[in-house]
PDB file of N, CA and C in Angstrom:
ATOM      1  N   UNK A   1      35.950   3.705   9.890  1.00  0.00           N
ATOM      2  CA  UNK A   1      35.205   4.515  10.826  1.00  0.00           C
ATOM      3  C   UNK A   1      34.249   5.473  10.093  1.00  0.00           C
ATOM      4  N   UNK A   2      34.666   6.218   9.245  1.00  0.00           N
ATOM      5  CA  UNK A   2      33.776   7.165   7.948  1.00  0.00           C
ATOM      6  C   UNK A   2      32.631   6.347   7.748  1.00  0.00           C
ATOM      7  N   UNK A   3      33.020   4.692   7.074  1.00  0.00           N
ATOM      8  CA  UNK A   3      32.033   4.297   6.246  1.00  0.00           C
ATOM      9  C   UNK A   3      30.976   3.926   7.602  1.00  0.00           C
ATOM     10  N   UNK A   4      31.121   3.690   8.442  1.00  0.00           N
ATOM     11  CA  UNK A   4      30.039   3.780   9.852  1.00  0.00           C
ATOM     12  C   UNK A   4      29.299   4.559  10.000  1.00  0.00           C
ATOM     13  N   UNK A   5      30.052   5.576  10.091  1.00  0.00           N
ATOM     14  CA  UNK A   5      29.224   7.013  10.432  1.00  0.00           C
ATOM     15  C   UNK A   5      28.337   7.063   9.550  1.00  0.00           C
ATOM     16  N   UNK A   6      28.969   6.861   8.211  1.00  0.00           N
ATOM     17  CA  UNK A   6      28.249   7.382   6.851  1.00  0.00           C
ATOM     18  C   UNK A   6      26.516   6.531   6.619  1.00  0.00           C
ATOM     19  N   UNK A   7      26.792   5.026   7.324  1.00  0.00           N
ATOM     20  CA  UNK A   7      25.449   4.617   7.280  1.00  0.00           C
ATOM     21  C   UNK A   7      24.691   4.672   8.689  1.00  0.00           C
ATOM     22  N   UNK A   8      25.317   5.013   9.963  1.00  0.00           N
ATOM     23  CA  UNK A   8      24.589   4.998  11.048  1.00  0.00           C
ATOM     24  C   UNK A   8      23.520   6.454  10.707  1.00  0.00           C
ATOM     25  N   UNK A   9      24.763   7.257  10.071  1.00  0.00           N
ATOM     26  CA  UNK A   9      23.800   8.862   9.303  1.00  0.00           C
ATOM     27  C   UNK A   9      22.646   8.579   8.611  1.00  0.00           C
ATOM     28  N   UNK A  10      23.288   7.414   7.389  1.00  0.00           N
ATOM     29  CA  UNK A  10      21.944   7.289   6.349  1.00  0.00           C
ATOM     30  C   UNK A  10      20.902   6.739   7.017  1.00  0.00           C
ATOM     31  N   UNK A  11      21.189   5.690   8.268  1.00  0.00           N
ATOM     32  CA  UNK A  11      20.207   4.726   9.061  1.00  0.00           C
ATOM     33  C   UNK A  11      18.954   5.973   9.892  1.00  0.00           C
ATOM     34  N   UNK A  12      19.761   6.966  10.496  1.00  0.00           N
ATOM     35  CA  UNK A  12      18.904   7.690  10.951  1.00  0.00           C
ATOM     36  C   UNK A  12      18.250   8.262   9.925  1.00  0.00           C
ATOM     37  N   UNK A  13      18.778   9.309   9.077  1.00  0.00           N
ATOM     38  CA  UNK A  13      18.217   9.808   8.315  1.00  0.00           C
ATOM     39  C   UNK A  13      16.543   9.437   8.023  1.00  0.00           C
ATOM     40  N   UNK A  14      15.943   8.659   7.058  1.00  0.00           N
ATOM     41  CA  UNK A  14      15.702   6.913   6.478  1.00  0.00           C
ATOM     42  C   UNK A  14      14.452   6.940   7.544  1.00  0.00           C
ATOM     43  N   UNK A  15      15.212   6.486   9.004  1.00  0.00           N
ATOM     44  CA  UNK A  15      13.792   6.301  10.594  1.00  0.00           C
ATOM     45  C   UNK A  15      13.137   7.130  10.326  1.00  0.00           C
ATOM     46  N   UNK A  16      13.725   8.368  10.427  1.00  0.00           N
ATOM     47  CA  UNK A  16      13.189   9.529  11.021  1.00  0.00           C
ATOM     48  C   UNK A  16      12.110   9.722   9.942  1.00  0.00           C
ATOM     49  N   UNK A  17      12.589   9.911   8.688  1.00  0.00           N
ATOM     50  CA  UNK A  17      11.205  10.038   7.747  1.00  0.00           C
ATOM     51  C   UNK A  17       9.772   9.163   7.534  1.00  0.00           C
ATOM     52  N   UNK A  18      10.321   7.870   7.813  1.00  0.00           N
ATOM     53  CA  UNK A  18       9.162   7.414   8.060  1.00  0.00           C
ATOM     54  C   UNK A  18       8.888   7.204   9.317  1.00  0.00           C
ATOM     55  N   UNK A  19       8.962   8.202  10.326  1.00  0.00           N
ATOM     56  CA  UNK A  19       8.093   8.280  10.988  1.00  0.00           C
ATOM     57  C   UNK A  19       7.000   9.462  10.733  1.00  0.00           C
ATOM     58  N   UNK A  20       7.440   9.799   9.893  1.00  0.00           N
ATOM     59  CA  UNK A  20       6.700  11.395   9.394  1.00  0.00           C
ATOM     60  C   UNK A  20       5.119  10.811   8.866  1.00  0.00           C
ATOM     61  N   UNK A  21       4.181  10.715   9.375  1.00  0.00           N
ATOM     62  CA  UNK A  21       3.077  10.293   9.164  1.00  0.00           C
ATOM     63  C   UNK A  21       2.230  11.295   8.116  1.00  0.00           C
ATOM     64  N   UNK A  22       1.477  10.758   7.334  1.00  0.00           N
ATOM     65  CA  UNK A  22       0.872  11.503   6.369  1.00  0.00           C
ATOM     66  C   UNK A  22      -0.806  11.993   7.328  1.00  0.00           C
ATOM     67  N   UNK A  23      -1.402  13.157   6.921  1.00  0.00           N
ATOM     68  CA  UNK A  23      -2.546  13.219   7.281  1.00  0.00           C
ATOM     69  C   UNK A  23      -3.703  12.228   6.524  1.00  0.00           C
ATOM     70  N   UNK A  24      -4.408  12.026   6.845  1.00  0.00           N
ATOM     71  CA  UNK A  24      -5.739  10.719   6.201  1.00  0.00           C
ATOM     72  C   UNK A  24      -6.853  10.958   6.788  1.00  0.00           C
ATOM     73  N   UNK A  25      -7.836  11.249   5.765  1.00  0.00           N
ATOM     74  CA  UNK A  25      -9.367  11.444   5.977  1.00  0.00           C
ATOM     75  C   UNK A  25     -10.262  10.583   5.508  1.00  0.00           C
ATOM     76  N   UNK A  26     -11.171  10.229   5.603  1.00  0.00           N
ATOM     77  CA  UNK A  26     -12.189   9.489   5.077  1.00  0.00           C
ATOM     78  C   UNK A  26     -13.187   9.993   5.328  1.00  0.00           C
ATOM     79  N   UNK A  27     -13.720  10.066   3.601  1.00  0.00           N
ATOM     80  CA  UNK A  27     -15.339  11.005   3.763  1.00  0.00           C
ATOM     81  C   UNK A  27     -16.174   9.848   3.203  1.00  0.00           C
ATOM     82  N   UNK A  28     -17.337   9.675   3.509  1.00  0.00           N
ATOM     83  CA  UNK A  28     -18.516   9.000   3.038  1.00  0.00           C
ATOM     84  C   UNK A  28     -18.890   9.757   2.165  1.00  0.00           C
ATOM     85  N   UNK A  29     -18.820   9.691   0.800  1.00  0.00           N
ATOM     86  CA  UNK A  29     -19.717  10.198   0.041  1.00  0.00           C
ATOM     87  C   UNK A  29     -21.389   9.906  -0.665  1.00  0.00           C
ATOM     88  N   UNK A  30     -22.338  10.379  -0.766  1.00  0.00           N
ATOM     89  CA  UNK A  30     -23.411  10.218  -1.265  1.00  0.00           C
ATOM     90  C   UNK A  30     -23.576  10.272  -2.853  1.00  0.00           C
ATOM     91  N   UNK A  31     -23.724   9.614  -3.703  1.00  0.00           N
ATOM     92  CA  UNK A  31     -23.576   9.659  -5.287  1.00  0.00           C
ATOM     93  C   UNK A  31     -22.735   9.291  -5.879  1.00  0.00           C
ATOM     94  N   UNK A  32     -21.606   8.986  -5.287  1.00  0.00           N
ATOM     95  CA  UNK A  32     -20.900   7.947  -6.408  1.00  0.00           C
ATOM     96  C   UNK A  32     -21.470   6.535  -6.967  1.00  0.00           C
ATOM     97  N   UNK A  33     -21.970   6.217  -7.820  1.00  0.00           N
ATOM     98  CA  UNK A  33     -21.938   5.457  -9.051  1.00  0.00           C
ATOM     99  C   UNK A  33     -21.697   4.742  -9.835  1.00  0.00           C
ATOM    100  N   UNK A  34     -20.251   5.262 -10.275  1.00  0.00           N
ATOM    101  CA  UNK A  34     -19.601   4.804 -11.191  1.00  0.00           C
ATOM    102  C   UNK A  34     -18.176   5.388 -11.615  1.00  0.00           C
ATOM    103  N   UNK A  35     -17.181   4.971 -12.320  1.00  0.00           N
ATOM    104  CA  UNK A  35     -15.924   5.428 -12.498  1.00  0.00           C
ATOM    105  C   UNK A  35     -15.686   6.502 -12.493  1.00  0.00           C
ATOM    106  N   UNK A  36     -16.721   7.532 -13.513  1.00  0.00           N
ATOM    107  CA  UNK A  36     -16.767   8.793 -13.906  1.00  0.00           C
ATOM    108  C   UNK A  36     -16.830   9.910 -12.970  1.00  0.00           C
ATOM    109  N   UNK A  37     -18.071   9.066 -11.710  1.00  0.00           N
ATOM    110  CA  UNK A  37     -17.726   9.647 -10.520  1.00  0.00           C
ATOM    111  C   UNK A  37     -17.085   9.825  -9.247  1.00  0.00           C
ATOM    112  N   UNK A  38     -15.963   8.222  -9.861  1.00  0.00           N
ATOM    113  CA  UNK A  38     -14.708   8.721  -8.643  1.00  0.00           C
ATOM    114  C   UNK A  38     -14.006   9.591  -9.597  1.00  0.00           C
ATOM    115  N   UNK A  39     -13.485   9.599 -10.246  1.00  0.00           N
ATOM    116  CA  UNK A  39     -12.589  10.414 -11.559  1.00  0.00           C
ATOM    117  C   UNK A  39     -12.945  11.903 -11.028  1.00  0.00           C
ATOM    118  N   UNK A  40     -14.671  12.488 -11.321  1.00  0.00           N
ATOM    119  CA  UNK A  40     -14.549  13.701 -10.799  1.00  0.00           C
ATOM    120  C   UNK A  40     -14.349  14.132  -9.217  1.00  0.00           C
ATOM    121  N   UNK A  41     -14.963  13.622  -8.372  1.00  0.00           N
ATOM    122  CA  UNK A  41     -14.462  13.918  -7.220  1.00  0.00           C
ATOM    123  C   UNK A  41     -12.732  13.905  -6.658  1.00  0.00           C
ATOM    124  N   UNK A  42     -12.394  12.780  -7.032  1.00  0.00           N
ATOM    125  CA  UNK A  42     -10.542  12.854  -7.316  1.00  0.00           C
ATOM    126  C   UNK A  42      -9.954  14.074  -7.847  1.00  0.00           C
ATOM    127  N   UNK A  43     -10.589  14.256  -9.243  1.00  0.00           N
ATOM    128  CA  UNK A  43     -10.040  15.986  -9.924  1.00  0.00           C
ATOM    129  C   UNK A  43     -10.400  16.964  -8.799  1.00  0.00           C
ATOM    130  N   UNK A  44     -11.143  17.122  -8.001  1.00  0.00           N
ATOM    131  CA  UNK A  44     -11.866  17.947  -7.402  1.00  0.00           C
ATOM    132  C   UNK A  44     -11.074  18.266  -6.030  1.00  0.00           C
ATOM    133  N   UNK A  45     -10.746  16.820  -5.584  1.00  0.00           N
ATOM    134  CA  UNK A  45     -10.365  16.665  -4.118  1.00  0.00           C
ATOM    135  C   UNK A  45      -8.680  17.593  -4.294  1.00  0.00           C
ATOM    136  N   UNK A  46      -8.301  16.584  -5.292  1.00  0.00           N
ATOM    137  CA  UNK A  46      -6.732  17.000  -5.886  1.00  0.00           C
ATOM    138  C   UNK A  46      -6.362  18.086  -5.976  1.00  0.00           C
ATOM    139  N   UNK A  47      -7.201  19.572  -6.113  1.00  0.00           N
ATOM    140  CA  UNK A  47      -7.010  20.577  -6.270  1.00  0.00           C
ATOM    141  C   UNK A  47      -6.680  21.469  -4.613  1.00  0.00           C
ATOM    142  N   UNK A  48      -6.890  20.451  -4.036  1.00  0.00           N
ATOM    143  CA  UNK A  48      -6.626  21.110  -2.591  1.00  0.00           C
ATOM    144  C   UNK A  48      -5.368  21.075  -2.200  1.00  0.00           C
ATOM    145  N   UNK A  49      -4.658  22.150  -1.705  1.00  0.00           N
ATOM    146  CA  UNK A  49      -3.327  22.545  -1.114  1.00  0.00           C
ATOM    147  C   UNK A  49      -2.907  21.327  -0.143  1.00  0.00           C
ATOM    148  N   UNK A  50      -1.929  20.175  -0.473  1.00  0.00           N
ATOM    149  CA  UNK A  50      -1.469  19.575   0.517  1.00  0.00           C
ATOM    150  C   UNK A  50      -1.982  18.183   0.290  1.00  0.00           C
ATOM    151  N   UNK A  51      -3.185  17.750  -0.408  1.00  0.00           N
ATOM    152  CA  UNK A  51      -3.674  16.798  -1.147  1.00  0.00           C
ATOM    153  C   UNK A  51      -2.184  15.628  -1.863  1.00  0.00           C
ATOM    154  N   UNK A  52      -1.969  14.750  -1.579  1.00  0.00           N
ATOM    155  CA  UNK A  52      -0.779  13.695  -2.004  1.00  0.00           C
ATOM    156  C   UNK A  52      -1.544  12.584  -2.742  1.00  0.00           C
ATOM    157  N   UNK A  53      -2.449  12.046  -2.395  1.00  0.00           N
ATOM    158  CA  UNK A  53      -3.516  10.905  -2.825  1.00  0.00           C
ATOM    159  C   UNK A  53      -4.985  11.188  -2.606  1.00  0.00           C
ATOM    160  N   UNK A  54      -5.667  10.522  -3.874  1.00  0.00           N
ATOM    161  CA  UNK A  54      -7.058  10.441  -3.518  1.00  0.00           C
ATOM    162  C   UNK A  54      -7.276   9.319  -3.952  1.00  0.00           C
ATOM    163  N   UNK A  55      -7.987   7.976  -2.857  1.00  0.00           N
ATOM    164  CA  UNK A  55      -8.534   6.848  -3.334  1.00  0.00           C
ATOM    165  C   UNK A  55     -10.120   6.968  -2.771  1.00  0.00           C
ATOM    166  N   UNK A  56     -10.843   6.127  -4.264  1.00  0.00           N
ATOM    167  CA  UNK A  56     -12.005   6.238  -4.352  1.00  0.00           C
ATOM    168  C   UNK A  56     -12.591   4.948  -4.210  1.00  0.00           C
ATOM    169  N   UNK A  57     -13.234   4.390  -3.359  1.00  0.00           N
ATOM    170  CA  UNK A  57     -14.213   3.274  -3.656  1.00  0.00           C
ATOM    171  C   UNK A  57     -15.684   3.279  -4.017  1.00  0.00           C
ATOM    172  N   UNK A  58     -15.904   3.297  -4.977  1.00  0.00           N
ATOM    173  CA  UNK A  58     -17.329   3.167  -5.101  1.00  0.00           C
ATOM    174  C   UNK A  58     -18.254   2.323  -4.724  1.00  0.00           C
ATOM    175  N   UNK A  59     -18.191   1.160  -4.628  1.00  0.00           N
ATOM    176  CA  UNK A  59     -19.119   0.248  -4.126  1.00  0.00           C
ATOM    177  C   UNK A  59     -19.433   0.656  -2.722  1.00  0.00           C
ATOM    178  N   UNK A  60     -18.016   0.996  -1.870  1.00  0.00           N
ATOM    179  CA  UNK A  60     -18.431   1.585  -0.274  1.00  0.00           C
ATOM    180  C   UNK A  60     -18.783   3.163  -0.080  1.00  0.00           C
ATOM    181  N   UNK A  61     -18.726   3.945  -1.054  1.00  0.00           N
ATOM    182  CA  UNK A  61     -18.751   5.073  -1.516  1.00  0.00           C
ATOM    183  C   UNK A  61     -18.179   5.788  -0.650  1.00  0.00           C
ATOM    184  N   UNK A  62     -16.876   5.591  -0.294  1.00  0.00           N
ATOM    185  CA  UNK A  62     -15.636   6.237   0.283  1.00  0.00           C
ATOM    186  C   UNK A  62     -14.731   6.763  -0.419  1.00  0.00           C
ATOM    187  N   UNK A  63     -13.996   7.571   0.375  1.00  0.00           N
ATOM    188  CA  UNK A  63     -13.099   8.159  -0.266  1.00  0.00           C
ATOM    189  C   UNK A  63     -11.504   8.711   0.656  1.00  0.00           C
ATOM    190  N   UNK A  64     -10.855   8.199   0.468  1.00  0.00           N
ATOM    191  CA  UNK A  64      -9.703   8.413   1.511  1.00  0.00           C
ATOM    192  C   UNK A  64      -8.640   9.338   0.915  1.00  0.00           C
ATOM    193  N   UNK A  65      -8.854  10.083   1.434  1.00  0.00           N
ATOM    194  CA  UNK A  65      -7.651  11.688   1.042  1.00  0.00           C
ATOM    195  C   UNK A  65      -6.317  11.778   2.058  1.00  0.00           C
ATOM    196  N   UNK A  66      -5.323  12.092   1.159  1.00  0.00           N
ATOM    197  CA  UNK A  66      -4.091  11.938   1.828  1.00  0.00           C
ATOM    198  C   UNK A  66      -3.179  13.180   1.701  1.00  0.00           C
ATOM    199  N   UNK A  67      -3.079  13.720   2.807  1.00  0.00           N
ATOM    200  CA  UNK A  67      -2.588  15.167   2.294  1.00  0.00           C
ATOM    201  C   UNK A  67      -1.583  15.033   3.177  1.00  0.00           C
ATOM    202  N   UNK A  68      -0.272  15.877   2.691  1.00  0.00           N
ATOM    203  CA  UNK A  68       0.817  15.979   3.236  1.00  0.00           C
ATOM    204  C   UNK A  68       0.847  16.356   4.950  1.00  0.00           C
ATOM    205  N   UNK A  69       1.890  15.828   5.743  1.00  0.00           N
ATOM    206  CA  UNK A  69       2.172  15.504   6.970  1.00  0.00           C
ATOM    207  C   UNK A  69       1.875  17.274   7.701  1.00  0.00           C
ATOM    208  N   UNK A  70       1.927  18.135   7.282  1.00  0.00           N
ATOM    209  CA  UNK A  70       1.993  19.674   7.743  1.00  0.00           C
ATOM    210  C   UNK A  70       0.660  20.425   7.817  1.00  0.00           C
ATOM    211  N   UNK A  71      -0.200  19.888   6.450  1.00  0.00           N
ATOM    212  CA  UNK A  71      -1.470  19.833   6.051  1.00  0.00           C
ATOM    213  C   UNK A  71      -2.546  19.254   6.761  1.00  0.00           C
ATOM    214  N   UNK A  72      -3.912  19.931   6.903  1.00  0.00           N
ATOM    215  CA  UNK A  72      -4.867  19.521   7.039  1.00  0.00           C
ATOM    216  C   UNK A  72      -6.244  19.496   6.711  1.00  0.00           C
ATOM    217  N   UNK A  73      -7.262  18.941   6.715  1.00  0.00           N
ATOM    218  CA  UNK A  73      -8.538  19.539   6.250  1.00  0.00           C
ATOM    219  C   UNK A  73      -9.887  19.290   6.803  1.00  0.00           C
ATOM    220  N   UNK A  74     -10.409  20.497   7.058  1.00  0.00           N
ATOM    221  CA  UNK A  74     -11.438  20.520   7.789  1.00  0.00           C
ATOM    222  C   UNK A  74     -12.958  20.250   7.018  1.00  0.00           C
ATOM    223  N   UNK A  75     -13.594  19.809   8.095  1.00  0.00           N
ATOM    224  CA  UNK A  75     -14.645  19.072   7.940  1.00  0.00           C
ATOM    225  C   UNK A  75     -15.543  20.165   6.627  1.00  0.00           C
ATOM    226  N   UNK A  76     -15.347  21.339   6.761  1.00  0.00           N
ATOM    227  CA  UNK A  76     -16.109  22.491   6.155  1.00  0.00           C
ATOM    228  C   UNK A  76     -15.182  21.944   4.811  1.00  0.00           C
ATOM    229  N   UNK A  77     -13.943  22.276   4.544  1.00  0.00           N
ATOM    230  CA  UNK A  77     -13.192  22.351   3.179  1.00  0.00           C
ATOM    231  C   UNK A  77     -13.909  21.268   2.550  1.00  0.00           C
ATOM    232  N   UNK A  78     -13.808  20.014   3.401  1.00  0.00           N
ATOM    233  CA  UNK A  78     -14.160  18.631   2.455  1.00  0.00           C
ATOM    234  C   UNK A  78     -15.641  18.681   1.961  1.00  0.00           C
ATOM    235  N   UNK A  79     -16.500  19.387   2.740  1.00  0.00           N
ATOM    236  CA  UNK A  79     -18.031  19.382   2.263  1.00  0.00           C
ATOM    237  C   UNK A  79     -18.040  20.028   1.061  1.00  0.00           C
ATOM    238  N   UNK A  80     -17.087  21.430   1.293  1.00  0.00           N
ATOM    239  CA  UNK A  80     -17.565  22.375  -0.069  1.00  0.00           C
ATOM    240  C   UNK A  80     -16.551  21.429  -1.307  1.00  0.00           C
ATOM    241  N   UNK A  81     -15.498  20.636  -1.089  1.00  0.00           N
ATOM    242  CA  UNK A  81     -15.097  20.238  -2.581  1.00  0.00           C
ATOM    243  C   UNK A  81     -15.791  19.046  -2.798  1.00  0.00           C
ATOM    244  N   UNK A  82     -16.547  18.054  -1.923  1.00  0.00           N
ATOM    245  CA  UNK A  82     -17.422  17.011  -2.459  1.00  0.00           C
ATOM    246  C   UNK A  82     -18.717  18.365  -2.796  1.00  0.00           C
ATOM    247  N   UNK A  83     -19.311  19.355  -2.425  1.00  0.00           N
ATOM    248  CA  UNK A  83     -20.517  19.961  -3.074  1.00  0.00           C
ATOM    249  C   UNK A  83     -20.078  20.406  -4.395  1.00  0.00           C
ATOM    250  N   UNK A  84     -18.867  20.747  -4.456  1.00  0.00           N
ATOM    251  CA  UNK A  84     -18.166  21.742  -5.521  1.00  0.00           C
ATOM    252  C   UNK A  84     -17.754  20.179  -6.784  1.00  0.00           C
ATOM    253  N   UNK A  85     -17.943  18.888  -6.117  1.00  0.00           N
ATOM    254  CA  UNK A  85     -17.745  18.072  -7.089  1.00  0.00           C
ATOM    255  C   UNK A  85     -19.374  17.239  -7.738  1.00  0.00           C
ATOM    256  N   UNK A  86     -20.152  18.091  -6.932  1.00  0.00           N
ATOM    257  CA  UNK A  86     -21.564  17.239  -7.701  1.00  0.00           C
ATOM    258  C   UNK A  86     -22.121  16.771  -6.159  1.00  0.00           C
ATOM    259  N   UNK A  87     -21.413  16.273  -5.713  1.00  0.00           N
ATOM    260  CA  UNK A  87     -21.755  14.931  -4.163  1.00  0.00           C
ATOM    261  C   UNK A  87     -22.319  15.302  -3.090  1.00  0.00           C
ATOM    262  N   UNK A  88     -22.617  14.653  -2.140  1.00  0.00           N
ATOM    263  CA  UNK A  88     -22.859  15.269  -0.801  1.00  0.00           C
ATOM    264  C   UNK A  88     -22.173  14.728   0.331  1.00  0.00           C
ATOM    265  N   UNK A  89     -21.330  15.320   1.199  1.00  0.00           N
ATOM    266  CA  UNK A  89     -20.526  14.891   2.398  1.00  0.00           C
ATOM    267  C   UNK A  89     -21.624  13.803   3.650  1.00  0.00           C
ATOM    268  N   UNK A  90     -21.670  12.779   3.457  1.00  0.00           N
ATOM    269  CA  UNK A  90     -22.016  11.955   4.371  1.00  0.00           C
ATOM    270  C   UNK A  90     -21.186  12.239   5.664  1.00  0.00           C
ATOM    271  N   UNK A  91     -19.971  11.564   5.854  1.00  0.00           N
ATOM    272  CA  UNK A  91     -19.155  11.269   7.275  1.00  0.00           C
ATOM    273  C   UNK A  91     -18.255  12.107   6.334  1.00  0.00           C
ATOM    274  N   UNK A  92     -17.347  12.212   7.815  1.00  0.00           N
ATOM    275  CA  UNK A  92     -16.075  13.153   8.021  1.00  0.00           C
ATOM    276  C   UNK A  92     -15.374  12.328   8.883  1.00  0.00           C
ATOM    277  N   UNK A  93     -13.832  11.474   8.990  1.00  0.00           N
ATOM    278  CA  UNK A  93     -13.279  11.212   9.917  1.00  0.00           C
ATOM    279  C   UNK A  93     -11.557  11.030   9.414  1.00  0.00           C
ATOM    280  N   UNK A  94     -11.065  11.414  10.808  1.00  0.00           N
ATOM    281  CA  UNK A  94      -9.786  11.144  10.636  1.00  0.00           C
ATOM    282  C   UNK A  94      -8.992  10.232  10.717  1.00  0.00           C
ATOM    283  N   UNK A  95      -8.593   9.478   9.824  1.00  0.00           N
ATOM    284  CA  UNK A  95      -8.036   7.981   9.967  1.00  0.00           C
ATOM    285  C   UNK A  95      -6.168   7.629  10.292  1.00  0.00           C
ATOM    286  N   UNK A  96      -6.474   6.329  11.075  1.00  0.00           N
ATOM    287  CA  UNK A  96      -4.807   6.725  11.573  1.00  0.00           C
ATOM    288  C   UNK A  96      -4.392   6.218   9.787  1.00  0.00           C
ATOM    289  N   UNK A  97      -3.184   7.023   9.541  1.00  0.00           N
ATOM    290  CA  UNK A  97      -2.775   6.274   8.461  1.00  0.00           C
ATOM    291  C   UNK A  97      -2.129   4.927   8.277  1.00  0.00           C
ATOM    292  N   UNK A  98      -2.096   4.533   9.251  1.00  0.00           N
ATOM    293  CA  UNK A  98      -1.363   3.260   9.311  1.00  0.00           C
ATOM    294  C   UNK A  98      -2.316   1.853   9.266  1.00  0.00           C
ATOM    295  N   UNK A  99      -3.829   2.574   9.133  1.00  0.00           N
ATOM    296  CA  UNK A  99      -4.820   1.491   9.411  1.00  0.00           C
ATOM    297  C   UNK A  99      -5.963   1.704   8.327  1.00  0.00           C
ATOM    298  N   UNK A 100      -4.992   2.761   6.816  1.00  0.00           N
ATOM    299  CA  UNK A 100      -5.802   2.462   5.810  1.00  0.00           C
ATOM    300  C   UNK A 100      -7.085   3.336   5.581  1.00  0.00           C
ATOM    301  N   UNK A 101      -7.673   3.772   7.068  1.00  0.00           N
ATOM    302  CA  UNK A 101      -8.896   4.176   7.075  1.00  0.00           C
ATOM    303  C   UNK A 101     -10.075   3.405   6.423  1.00  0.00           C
ATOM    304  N   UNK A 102      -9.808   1.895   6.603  1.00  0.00           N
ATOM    305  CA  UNK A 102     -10.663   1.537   6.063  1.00  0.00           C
ATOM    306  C   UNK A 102     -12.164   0.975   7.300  1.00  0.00           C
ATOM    307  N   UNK A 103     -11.961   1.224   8.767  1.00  0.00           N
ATOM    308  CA  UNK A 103     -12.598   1.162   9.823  1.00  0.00           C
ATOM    309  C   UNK A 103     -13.643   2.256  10.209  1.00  0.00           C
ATOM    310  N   UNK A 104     -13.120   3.098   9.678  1.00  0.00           N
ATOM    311  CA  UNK A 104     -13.982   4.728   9.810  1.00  0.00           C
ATOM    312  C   UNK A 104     -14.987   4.924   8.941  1.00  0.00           C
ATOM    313  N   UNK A 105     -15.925   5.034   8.974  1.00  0.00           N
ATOM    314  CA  UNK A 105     -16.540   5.455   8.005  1.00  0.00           C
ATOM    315  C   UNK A 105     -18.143   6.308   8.454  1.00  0.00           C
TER     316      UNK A 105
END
């Protein structure tokens, strides 16, 4: 009976977190290039409170930021750390995380 409980506990436990959805943005950036310039915008983005991931594509010159589930970031924050990284904020959108954000742009 223990060892039941003990995994119907761990079973919930386990759901419940992943249902905990991460926040996800996708900015269009203007000037990326080349490696050097996902590298700096990444250092740049990363420095933000709540920030978990930064993926960079350059060829689509996107950028999908992943900041913790409690966290968020506004359209203003993301302009000044792509200005504060060299770049210029094209789009601003909020992507479901479950769909990559690769539709938004």
């Amino acid at each position: 009976m223990a060892t039941r409980l003990s995994l119907l506990l761990a079973g919930l436990v386990l759901s419940t977190s992943a249902l905990a959805a991460d926040n996800v943005y996708v900015l269009g950036v203007d000037g990326l290039a080349c490696p050097f310039c996902a590298f700096g915008i990444e250092k740049r983005l990363k420095k933000i409170d709540g920030v978990t991931d930064v993926e960079v594509d350059v060829g689509e010159s996107v950028v999908r930021v992943t900041l913790q589930d409690d966290k968020t970031l506004s359209e203003e924050r993301a302009r000044q750390a792509v200005k504060e990284a060299g770049f210029t904020l094209r789009s601003y959108s909020e992507a479901d995380s479950g769909s990559g954000g690769r539709d938004a742009r």
